[in-house]
C-alpha atoms as a PDB file:
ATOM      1  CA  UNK A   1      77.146 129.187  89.521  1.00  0.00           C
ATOM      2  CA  UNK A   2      79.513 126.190  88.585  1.00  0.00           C
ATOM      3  CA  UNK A   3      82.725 127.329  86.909  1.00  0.00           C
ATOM      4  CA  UNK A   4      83.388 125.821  83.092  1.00  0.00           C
ATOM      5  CA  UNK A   5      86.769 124.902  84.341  1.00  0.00           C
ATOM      6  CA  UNK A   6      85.103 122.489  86.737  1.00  0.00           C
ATOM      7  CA  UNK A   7      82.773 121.235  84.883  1.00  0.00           C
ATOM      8  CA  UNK A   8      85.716 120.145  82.025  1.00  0.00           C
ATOM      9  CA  UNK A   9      88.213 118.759  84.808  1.00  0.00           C
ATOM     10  CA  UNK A  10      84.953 116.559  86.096  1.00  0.00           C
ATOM     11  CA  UNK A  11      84.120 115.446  82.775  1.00  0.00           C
ATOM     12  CA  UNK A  12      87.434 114.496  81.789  1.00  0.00           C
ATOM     13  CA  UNK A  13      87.760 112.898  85.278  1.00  0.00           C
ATOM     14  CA  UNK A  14      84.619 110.807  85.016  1.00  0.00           C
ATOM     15  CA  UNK A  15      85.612 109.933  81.257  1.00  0.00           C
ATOM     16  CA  UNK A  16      88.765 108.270  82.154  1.00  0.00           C
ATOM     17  CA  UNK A  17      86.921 106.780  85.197  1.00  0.00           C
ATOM     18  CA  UNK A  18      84.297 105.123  82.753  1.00  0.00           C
ATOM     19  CA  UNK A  19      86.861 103.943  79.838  1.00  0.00           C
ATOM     20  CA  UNK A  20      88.858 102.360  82.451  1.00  0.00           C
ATOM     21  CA  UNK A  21      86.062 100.517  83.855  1.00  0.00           C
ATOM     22  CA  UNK A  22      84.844  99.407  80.259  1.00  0.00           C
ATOM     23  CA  UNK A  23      88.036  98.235  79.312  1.00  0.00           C
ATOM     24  CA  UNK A  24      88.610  95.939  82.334  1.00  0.00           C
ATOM     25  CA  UNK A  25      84.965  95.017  82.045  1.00  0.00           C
ATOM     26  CA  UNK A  26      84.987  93.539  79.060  1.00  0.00           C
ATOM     27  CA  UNK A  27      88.235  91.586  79.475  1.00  0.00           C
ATOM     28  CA  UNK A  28      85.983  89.786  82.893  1.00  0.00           C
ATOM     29  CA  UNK A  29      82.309  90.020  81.400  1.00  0.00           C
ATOM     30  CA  UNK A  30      82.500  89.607  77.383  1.00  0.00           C
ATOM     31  CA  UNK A  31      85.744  86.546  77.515  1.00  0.00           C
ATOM     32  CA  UNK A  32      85.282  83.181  79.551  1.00  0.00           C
ATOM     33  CA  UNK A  33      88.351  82.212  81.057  1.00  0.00           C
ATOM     34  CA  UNK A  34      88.454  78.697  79.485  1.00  0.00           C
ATOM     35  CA  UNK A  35      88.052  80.041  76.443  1.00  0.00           C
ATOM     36  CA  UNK A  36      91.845  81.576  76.346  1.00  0.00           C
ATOM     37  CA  UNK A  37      94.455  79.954  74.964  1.00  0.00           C
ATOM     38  CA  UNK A  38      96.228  77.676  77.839  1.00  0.00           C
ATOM     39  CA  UNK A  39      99.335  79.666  77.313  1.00  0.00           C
ATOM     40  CA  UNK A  40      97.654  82.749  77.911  1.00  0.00           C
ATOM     41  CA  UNK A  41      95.495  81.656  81.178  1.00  0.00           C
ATOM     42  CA  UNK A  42      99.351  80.209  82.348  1.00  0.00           C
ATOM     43  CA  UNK A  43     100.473  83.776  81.991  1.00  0.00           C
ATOM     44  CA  UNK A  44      97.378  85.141  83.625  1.00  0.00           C
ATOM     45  CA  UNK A  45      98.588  83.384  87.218  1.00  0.00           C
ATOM     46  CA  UNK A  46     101.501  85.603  87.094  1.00  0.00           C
ATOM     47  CA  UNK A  47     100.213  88.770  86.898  1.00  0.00           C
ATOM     48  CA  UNK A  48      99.093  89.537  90.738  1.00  0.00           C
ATOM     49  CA  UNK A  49     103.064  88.049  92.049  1.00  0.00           C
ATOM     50  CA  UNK A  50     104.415  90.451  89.203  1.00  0.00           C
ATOM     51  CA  UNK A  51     101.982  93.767  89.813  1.00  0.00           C
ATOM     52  CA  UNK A  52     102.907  93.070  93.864  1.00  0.00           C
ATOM     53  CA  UNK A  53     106.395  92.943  93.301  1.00  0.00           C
ATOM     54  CA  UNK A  54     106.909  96.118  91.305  1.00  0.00           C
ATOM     55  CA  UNK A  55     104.912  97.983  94.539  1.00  0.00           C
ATOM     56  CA  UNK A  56     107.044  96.780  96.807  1.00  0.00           C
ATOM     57  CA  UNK A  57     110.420  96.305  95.543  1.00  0.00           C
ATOM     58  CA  UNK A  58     110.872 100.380  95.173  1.00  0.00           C
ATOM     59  CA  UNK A  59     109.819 100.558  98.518  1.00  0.00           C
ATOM     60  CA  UNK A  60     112.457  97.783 100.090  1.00  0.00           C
ATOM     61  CA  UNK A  61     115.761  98.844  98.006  1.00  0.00           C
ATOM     62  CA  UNK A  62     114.991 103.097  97.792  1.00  0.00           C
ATOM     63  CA  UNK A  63     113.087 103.935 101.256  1.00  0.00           C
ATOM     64  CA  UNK A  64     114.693 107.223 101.246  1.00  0.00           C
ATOM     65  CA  UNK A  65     114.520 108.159  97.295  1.00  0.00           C
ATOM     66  CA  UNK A  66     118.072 107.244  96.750  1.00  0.00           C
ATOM     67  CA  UNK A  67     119.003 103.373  96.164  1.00  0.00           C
ATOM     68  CA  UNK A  68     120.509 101.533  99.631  1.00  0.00           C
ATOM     69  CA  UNK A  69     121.598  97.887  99.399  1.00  0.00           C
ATOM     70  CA  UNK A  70     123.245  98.394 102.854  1.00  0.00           C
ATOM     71  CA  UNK A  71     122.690  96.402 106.424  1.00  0.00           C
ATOM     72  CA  UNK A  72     121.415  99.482 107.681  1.00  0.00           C
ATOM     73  CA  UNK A  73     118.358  99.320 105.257  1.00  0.00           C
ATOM     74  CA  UNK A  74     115.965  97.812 107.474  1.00  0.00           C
ATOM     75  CA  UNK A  75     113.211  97.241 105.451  1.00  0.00           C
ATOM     76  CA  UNK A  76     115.454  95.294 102.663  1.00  0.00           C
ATOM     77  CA  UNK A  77     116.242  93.293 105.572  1.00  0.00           C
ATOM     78  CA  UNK A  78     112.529  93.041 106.796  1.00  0.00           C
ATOM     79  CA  UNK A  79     111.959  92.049 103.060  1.00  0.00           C
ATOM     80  CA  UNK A  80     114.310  89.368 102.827  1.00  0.00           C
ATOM     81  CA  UNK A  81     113.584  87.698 105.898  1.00  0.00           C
ATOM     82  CA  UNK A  82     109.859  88.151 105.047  1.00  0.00           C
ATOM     83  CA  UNK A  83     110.965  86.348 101.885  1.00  0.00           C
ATOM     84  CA  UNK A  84     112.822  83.763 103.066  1.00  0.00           C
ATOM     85  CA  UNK A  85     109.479  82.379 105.297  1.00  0.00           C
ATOM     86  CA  UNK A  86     107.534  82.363 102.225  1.00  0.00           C
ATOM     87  CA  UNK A  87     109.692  80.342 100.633  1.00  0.00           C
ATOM     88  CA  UNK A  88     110.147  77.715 103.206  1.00  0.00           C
ATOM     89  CA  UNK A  89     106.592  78.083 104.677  1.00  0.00           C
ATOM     90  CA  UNK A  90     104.073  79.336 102.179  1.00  0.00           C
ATOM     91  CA  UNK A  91     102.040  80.692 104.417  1.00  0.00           C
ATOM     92  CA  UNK A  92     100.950  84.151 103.642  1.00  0.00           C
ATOM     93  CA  UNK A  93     100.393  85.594 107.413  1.00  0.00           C
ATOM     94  CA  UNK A  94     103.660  84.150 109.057  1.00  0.00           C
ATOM     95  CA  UNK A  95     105.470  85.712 105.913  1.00  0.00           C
ATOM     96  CA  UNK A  96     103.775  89.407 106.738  1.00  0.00           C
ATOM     97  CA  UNK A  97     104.282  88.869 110.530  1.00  0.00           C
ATOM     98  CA  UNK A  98     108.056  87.834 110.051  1.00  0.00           C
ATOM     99  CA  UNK A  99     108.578  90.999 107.821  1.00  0.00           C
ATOM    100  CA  UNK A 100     106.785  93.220 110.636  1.00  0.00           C
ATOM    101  CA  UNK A 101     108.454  92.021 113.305  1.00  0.00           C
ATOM    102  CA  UNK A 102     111.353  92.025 112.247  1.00  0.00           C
ATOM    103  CA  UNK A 103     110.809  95.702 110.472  1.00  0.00           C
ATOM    104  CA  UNK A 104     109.479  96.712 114.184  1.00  0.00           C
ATOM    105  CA  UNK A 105     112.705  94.996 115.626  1.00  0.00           C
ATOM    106  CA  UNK A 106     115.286  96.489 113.145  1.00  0.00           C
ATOM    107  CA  UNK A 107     112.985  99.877 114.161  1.00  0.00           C
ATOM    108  CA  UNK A 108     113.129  99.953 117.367  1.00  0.00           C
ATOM    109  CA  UNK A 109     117.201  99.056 117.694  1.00  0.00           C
END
């Protein structure tokens, strides 16, 4: 016999599951992209650089919880090296194998 309980937790799960989907549904199925406003679809470009940044940058400056801006934080240092390649190369799989080599290197020391 299924518990209530369940049955509430499930249909509160699958709820938000569904409104989520709708919402981001119709922003991709019911709106044409060259029908926003220019200065919107400018502003839509930097949304994946901005939602990638705030996962990472936690990750880089706190890897222990508490905030470390030292030399001895190797993953900042991964990071800004990782950085640094993008910016002077562009090229999305030198920039993640300079940040896990050097990660690996720092690592390994």
């Amino acid at each position: 016999m299924i518990e209530m309980d369940n049955v509430i937790i499930w249909g509160i799960i699958l709820g938000g599951m569904l409104a989520t989907y709708a919402t981001r549904l119709s922003f991709i199925a019911l709106i044409r992209y060259e029908r926003l406003p220019k200065l919107f679809q400018r502003g839509l470009r930097y949304v994946p650089p901005a939602i990638l940044a705030a996962l990472i940058f936690p990750e880089l400056v706190r890897p222990t919880g508490a905030l470390s801006l030292s030399l001895s934080n190797h993953r900042l240092m991964a990071g800004l090296i990782a950085t640094l390649v993008s910016w002077r190369t562009k090229n999305i799989w030198l920039t993640i194998s300079a940040g896990m080599v050097v990660l690996w290197l720092l690592s390994s020391i």
